[in-house]
Protein backbone atom coordinates (compact mmCIF):
# COMPACT_ATOMS: atom_id res chain seq x y z
CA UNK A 1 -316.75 77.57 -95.70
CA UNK A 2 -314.44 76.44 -98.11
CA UNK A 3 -315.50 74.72 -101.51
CA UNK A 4 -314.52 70.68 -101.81
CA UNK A 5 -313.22 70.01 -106.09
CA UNK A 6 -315.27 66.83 -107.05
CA UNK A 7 -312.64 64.64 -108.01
CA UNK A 8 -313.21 61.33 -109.85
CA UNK A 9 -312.71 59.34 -106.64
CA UNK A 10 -315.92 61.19 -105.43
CA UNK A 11 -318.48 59.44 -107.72
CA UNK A 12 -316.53 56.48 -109.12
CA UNK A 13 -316.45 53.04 -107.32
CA UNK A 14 -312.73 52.53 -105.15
CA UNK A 15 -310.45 50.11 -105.14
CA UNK A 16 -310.00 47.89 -102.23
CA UNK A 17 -309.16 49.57 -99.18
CA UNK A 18 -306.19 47.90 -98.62
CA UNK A 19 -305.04 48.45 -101.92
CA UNK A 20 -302.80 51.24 -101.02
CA UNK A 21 -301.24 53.75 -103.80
CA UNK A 22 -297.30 53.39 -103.68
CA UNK A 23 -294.53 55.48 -105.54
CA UNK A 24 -292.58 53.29 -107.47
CA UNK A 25 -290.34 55.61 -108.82
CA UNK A 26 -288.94 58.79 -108.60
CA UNK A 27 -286.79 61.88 -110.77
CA UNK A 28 -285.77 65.34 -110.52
CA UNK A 29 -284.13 67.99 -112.17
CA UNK A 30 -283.22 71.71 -110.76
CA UNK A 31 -280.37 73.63 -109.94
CA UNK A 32 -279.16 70.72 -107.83
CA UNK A 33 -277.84 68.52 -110.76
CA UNK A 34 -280.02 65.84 -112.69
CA UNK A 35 -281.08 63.07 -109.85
CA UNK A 36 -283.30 62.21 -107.02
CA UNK A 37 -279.35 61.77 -105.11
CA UNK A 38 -278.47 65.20 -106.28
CA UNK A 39 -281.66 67.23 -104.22
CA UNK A 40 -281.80 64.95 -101.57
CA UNK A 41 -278.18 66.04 -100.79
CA UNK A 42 -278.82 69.86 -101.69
CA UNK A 43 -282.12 70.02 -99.08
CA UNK A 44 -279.78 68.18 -96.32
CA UNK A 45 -276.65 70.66 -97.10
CA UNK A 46 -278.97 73.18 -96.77
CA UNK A 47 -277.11 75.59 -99.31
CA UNK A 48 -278.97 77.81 -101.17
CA UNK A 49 -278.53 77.34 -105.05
CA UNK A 50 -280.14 80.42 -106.58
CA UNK A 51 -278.65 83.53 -107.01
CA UNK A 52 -280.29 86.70 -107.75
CA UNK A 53 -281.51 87.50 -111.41
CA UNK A 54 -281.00 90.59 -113.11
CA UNK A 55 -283.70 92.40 -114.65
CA UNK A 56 -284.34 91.60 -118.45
CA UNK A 57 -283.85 88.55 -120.43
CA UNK A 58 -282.83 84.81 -118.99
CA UNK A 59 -281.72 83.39 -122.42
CA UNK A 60 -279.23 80.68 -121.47
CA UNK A 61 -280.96 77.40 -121.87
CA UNK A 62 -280.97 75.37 -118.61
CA UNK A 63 -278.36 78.00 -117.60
CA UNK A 64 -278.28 76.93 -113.73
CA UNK A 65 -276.96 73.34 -114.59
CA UNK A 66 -273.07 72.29 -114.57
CA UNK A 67 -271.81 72.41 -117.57
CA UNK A 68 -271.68 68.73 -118.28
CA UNK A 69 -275.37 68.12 -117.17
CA UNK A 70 -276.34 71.16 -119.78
CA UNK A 71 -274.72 68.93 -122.53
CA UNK A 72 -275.96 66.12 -121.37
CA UNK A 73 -279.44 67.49 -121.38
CA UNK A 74 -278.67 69.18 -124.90
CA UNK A 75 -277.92 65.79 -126.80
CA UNK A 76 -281.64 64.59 -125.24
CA UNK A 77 -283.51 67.56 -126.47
CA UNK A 78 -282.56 67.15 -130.04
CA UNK A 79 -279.71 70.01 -130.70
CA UNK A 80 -281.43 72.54 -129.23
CA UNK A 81 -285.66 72.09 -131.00
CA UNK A 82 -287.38 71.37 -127.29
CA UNK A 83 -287.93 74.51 -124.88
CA UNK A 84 -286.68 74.24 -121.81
CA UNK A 85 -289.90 73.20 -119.75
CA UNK A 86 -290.20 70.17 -121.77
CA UNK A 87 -286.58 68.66 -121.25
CA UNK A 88 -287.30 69.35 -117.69
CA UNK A 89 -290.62 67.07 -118.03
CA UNK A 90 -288.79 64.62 -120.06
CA UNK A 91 -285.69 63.58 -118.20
CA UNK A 92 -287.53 63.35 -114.77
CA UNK A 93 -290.30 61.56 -116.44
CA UNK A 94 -287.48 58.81 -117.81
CA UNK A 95 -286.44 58.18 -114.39
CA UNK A 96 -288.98 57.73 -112.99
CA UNK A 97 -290.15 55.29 -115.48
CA UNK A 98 -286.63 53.53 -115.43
CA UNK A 99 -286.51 53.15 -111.28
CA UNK A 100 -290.32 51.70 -111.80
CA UNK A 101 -289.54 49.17 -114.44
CA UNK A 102 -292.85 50.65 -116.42
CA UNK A 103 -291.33 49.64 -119.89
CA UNK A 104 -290.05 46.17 -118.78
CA UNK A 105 -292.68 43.69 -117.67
CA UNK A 106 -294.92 46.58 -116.25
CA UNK A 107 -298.04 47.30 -117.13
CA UNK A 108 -299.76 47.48 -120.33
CA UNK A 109 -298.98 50.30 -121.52
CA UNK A 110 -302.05 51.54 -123.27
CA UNK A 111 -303.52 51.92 -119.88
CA UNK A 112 -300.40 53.88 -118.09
CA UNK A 113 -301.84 57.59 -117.44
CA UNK A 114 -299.88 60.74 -117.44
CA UNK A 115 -300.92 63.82 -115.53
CA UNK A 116 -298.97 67.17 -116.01
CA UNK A 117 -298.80 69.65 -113.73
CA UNK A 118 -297.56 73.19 -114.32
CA UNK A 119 -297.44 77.05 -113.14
CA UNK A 120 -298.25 78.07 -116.20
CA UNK A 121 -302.10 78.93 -117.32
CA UNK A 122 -303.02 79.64 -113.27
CA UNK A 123 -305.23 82.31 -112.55
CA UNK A 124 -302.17 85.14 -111.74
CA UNK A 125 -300.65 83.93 -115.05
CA UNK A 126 -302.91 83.58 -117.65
CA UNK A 127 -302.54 85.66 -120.89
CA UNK A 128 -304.39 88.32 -120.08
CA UNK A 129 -303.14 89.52 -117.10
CA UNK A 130 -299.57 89.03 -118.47
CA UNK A 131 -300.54 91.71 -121.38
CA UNK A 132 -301.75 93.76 -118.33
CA UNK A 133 -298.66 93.99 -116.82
CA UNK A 134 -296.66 93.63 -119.77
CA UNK A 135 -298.34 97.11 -121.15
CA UNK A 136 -298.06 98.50 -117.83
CA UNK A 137 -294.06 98.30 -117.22
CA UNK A 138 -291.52 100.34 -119.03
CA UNK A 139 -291.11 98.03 -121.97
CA UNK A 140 -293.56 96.24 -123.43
CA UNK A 141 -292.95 93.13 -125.50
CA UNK A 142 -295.60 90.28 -126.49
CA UNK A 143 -295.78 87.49 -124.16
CA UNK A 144 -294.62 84.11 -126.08
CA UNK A 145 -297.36 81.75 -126.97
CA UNK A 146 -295.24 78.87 -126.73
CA UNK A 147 -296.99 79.50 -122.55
CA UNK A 148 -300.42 77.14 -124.26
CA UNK A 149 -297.99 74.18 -125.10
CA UNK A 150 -296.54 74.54 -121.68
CA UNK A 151 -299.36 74.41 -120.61
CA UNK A 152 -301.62 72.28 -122.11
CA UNK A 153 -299.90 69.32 -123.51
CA UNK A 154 -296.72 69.40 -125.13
CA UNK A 155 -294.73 67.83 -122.42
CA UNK A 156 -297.39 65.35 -121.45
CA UNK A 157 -297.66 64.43 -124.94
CA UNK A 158 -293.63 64.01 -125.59
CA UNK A 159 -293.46 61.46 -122.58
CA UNK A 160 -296.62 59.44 -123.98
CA UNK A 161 -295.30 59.34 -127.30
CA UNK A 162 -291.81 58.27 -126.40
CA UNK A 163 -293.33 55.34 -123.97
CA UNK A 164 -296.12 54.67 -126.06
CA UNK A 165 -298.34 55.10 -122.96
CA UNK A 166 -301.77 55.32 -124.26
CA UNK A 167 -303.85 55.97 -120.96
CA UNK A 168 -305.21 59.06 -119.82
CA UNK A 169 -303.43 62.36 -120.00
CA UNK A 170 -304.67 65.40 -118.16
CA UNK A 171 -303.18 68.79 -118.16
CA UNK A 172 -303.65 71.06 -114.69
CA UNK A 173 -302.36 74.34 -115.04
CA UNK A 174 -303.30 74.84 -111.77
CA UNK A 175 -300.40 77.59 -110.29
CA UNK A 176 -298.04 77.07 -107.91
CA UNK A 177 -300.41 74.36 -106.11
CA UNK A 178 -300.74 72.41 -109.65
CA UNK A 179 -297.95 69.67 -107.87
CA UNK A 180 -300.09 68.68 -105.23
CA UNK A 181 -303.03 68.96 -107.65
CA UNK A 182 -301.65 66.38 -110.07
CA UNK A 183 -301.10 64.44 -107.53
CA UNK A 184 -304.70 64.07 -106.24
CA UNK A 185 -305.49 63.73 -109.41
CA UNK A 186 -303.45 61.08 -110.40
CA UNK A 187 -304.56 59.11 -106.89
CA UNK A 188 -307.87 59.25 -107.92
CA UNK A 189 -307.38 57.77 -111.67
CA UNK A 190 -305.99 54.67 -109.83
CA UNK A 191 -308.45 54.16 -107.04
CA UNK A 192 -311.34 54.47 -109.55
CA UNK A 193 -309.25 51.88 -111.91
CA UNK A 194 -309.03 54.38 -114.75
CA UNK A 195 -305.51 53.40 -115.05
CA UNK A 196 -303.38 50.93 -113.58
CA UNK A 197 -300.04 53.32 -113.62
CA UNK A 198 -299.77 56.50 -113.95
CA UNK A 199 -296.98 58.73 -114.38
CA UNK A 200 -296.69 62.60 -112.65
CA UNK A 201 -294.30 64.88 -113.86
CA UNK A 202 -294.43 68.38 -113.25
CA UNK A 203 -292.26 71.28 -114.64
CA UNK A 204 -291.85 74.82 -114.90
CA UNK A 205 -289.56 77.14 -116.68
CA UNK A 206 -289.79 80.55 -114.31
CA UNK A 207 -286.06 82.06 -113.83
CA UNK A 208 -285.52 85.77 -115.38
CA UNK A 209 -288.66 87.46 -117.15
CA UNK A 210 -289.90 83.90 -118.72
CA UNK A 211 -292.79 83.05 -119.92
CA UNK A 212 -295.21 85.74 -119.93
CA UNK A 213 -293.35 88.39 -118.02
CA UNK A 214 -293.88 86.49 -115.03
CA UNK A 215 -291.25 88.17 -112.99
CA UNK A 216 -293.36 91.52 -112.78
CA UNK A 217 -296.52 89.74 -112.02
CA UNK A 218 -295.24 87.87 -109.49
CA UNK A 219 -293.65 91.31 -107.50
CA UNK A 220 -297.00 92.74 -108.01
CA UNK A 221 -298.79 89.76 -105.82
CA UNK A 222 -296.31 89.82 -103.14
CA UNK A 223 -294.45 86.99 -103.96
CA UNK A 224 -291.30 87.70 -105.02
CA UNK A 225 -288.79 88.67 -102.55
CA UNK A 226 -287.47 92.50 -103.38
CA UNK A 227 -283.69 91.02 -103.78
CA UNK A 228 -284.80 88.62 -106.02
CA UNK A 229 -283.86 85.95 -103.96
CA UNK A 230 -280.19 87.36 -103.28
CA UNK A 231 -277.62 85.77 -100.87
CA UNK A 232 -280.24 84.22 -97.91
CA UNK A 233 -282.86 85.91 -99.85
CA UNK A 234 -285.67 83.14 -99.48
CA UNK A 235 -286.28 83.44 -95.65
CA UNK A 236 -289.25 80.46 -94.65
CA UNK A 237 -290.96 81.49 -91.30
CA UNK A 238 -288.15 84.04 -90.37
CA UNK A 239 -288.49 88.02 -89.08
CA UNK A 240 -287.09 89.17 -92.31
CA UNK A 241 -289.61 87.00 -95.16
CA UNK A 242 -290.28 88.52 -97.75
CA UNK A 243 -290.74 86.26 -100.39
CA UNK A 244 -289.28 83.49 -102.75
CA UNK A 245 -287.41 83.55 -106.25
CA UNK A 246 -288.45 81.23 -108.91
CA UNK A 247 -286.70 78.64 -110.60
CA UNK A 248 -286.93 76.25 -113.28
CA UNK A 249 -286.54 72.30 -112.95
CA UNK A 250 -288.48 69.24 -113.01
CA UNK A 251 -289.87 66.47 -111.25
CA UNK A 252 -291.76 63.04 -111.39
CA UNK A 253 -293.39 60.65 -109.75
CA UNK A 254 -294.95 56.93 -111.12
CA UNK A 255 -297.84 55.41 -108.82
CA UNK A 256 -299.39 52.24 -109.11
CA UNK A 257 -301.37 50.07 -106.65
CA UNK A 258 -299.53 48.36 -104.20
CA UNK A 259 -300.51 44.95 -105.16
CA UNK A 260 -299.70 45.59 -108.61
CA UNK A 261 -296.57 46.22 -108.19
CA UNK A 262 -295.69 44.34 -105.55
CA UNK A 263 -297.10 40.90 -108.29
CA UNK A 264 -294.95 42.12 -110.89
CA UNK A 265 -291.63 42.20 -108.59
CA UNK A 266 -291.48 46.17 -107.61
CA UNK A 267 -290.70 47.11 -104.45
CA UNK A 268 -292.39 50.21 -103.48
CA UNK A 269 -290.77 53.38 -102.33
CA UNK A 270 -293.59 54.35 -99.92
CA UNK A 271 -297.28 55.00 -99.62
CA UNK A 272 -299.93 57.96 -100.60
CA UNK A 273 -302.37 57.14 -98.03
CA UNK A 274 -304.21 60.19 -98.13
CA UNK A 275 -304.71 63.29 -100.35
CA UNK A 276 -306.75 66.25 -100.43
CA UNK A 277 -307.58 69.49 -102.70
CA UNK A 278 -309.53 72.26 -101.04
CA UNK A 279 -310.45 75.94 -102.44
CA UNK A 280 -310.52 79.06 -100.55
CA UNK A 281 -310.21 83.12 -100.69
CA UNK A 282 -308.52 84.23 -103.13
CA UNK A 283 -307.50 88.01 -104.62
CA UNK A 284 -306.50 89.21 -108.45
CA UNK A 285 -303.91 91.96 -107.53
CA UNK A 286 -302.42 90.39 -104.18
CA UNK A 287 -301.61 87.16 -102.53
CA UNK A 288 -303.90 86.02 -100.31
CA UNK A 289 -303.62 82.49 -98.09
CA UNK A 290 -307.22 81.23 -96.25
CA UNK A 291 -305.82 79.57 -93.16
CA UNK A 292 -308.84 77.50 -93.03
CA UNK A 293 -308.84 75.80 -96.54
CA UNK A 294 -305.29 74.70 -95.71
CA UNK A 295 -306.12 73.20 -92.46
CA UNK A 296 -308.96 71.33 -94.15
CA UNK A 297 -306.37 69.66 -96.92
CA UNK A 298 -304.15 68.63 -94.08
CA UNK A 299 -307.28 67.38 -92.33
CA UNK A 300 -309.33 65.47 -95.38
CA UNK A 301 -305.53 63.72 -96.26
CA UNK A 302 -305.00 62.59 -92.64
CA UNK A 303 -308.65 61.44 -92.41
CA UNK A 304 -309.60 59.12 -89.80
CA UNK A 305 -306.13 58.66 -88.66
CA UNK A 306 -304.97 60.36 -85.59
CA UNK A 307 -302.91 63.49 -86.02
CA UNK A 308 -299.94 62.34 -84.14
CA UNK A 309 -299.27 60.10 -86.54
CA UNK A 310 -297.60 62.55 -88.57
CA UNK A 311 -294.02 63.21 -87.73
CA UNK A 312 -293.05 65.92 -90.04
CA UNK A 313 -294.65 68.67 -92.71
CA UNK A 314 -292.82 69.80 -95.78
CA UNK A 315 -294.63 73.58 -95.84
CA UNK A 316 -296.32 74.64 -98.88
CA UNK A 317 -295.71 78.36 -98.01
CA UNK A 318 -294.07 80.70 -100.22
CA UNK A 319 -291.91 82.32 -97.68
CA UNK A 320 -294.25 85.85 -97.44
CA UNK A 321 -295.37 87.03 -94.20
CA UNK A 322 -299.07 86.18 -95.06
CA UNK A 323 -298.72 82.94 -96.22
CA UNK A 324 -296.25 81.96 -93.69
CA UNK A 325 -298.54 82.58 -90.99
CA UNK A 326 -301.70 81.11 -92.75
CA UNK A 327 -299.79 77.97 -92.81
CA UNK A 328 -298.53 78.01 -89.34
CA UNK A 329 -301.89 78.94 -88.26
CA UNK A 330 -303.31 76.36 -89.91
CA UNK A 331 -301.13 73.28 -88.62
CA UNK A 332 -301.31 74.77 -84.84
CA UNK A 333 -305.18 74.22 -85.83
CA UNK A 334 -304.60 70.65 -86.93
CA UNK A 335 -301.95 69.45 -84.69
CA UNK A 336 -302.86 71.58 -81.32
CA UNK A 337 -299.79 74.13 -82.06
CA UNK A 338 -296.11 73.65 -80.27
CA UNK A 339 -297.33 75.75 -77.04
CA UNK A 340 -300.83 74.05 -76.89
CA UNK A 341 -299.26 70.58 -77.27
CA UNK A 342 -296.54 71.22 -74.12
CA UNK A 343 -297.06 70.53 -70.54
CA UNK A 344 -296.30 73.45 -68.26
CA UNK A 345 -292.24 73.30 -67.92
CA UNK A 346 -291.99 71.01 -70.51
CA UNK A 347 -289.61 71.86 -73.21
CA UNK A 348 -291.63 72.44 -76.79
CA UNK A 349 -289.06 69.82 -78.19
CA UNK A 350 -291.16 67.20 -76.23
CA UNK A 351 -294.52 68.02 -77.41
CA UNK A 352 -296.31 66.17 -80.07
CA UNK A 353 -296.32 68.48 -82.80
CA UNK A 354 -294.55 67.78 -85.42
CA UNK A 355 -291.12 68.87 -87.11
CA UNK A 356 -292.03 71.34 -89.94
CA UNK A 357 -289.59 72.46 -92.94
CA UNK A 358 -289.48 74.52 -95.56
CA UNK A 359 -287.47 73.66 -98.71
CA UNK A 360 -287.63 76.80 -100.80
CA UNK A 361 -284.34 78.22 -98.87
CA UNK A 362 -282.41 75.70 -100.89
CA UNK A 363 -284.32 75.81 -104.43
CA UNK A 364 -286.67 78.46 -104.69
CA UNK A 365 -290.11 78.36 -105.50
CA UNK A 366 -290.16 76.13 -108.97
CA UNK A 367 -293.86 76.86 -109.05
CA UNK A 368 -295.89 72.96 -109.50
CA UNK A 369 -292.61 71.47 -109.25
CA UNK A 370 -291.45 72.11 -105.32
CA UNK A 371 -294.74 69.99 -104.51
CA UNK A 372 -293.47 67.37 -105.82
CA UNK A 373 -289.81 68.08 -104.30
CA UNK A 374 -290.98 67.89 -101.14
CA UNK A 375 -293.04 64.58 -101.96
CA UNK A 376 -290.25 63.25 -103.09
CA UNK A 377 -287.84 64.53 -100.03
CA UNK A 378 -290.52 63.28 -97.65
CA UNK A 379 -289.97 59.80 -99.05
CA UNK A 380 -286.61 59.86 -98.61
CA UNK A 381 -287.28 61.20 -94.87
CA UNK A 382 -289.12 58.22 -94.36
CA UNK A 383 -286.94 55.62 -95.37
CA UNK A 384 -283.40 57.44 -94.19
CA UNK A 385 -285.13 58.66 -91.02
CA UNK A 386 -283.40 62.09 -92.01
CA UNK A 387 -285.41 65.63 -92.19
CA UNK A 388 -283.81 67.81 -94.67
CA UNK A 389 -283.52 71.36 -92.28
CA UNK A 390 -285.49 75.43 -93.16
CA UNK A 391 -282.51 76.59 -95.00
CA UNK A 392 -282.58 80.73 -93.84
CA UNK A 393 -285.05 80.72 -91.23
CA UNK A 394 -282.07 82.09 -88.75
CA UNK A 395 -284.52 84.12 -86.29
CA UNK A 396 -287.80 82.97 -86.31
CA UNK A 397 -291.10 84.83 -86.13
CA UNK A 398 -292.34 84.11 -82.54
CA UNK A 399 -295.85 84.49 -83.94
CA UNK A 400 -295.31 80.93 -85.89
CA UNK A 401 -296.79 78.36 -83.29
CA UNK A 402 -294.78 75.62 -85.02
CA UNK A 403 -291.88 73.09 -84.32
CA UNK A 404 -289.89 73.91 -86.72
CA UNK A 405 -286.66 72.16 -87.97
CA UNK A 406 -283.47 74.46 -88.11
CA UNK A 407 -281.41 72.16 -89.33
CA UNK A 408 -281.07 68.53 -91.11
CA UNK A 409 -282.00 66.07 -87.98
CA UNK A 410 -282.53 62.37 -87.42
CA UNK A 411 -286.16 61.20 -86.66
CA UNK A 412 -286.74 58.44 -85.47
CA UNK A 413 -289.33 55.73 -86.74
CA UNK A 414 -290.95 58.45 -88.95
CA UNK A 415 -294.09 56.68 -89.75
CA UNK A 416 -295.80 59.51 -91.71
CA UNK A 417 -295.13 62.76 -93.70
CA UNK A 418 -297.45 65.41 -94.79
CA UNK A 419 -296.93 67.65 -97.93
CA UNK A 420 -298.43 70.86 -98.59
CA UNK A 421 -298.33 72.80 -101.70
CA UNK A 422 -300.90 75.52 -102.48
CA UNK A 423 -301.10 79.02 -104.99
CA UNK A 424 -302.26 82.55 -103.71
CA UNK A 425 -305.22 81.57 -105.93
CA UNK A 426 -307.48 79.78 -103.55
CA UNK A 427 -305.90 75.88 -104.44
CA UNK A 428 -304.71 73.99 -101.04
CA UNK A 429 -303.97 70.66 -101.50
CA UNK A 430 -302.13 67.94 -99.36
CA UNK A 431 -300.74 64.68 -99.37
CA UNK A 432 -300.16 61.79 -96.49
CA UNK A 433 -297.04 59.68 -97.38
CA UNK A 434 -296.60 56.83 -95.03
CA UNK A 435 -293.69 53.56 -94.72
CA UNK A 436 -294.39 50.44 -95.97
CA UNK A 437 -295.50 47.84 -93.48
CA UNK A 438 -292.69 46.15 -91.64
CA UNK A 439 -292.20 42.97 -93.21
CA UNK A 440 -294.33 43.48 -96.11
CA UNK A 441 -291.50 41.47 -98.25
């Protein structure tokens, strides 16, 4: 039976029921550009944007930008005296903060939280298993330290001094599930009235061998595709998956309470009406996925709402056989499967289940950050009615008992979105993001 993480929500008093948590703004940064525009029109064209990395040394600072974006990004970071992975935490942290209106007529600012989530510091990645490897391979060089203020509170700290946000900031270095993590973290700091606002930003530095030799730690769990993601390398529920490529960008999100925003003016983007963080089986030297821990996020964030409710997942999987089909497994156990939820002679397109996609075709795995991505994209599939396609998924594993969406299609009167994002460390976690209630302005 999988282990439930006590959260603060667990043992401090809630807000109001109806008091929903609402996104009031949103950024992002990646190999897409510098906007929330820019991704939302990469995950509908559905063309990959990574390319494969050779081996060695990725020195060329925010190399997979345009040109003008890199300068742009440049004059920000002070000529050059920020690393990477905190210009990537900055700039979608300003964004967000601008589209919310947090600095003008917002909310006090001394009780506006901040909770960073990163790759970095999970259990695959830590420092000593990084020397392992590092002493292991052909050449060995020290891992860079600079990994602890990646990790635990450099970026955070940048965004809180620039703001002057004086609220709680918490650091979860949880892996490639520390997205979903800050999240549910960040949901809980406002339903127990810790802070009135609080700001998520996530971001990750992970192209070539940075930070920590990562690269060869990653092939060694199973992750990593073999071609380093090469043309149609990153292949989401297909016959040929074998793996992701990782990437470097950021992304942010600001959530308040719905009624606080709504008094000061904001309109909100959409709602977090449930969220969940779940541990399971994990392994040191390979990936492992625990079908049932995931089905038990998407299960805790749906809660006492019916199932069908939910018209679409963004998949948390990270495009390797195993967790493909831990995944799949685990939504056919939640949602009754595409086969189970068909009438004899019905066509699966007419069953309940929903539409599932897989956004790591078009940016890679950015480790925390492609949680919130796909938070972010499911937002926009809610209010655009559009779901952004499985970019390389061209012939499907029949053993995936899953609807899942080829290509960008309309849906209509989406009502609800679920988000997964987990590690191969035992951390599942999920979120609900529903529409605002018609006529609610």
């Amino acid at each position: 039976m999988s282990n439930i993480l006590p959260t603060s929500a667990a043992v401090a008093p809630h807000a109001d029921a109806d008091d929903a948590i609402v996104v009031t703004g949103m950024g992002a940064i990646g190999p897409f550009g510098m906007t929330v525009e820019a991704l939302w029109s990469a995950l509908c064209d559905g063309r990959p944007l990574f390319v494969a990395q050779p081996d060695g040394k990725h020195d060329d600072l925010c190399g997979f930008l345009p040109q003008d974006d890199i300068a742009t990004l440049a004059a920000e970071g002070n000529r050059g005296e920020r690393r990477s992975v905190s210009l990537f935490a900055h700039r979608a942290a300003n964004a967000a903060i601008a589209q919310a209106g947090l600095m003008h007529g917002g909310p006090d600012p001394t009780n506006v939280g901040i909770v960073y989530g990163t790759a970095n510091g999970g259990t695959p990645m830590n420092f000593t298993t990084a020397l392992e490897y590092a002493a292991q391979s052909s050449r060995f060089e020290l891992p860079s330290l600079a990994i602890i203020d990646d990790s635990m509170g450099t970026p955070a700290g940048l965004v809180s001094h620039e703001h002057q946000f004086r609220g709680p900031i918490l650091n979860v270095p949880m892996g490639w599930g520390a997205g979903g993590c800050a999240l549910a973290t960040a949901c809980d700091l406002l339903r127990s009235r810790v802070a009135s606002a609080v700001v998520v930003v996530a971001a990750d530095e992970l192209g070539g061998d940075r930070p920590m030799a990562t690269r060869s730690v990653n092939r060694a769990r199973r992750l990593l595709s073999p071609n380093d993601g090469g043309t149609a390398g990153v292949r989401p529920f297909d016959r040929a998956a074998n793996g992701s490529t990782m990437g470097e960008g950021g992304a942010a999100l600001v959530l308040e309470l719905r009624s606080d925003a709504l008094r000061r003016g904001c309109r909100p983007i959409v709602r977090l009406s449930g969220w969940a963080i779940r541990t399971g089986v994990a392994r040191d030297d390979v990936a492992k996925y625990d079908t049932r821990a995931i089905a038990e996020a998407m299960s805790a964030a749906i809660g006492s709402k019916s199932p069908r409710c939910v018209g679409a997942v963004f998949s948390g999987s990270h495009c390797n056989p195993s967790s493909d089909l831990a995944e799949s497994a685990a939504v056919a156990r939640v949602f009754g499967g595409r086969s189970a939820a068909s009438a004899p002679g019905e066509p699966s397109g007419d069953c309940a289940a929903p539409l599932v996609t897989n956004i790591r075709g078009v940016v890679g795995d950015v480790g925390a950050v492609t949680g919130l991505y796909a938070v972010i994209g499911a937002a926009l599939t809610i209010n655009r009615g559009v779901l952004p396609g499985t970019t390389g998924c061209g012939m499907p594993d029949e053993r995936h008992d899953i609807e899942i969406a080829h290509r960008t299609c309309r849906l209509d009167d989406v009502n609800a979105v679920l988000c997964n994002a987990f590690s191969s460390d035992g951390v599942y976690t999920a979120v609900l993001a529903n529409a605002e209630p018609v006529g609610a302005f």
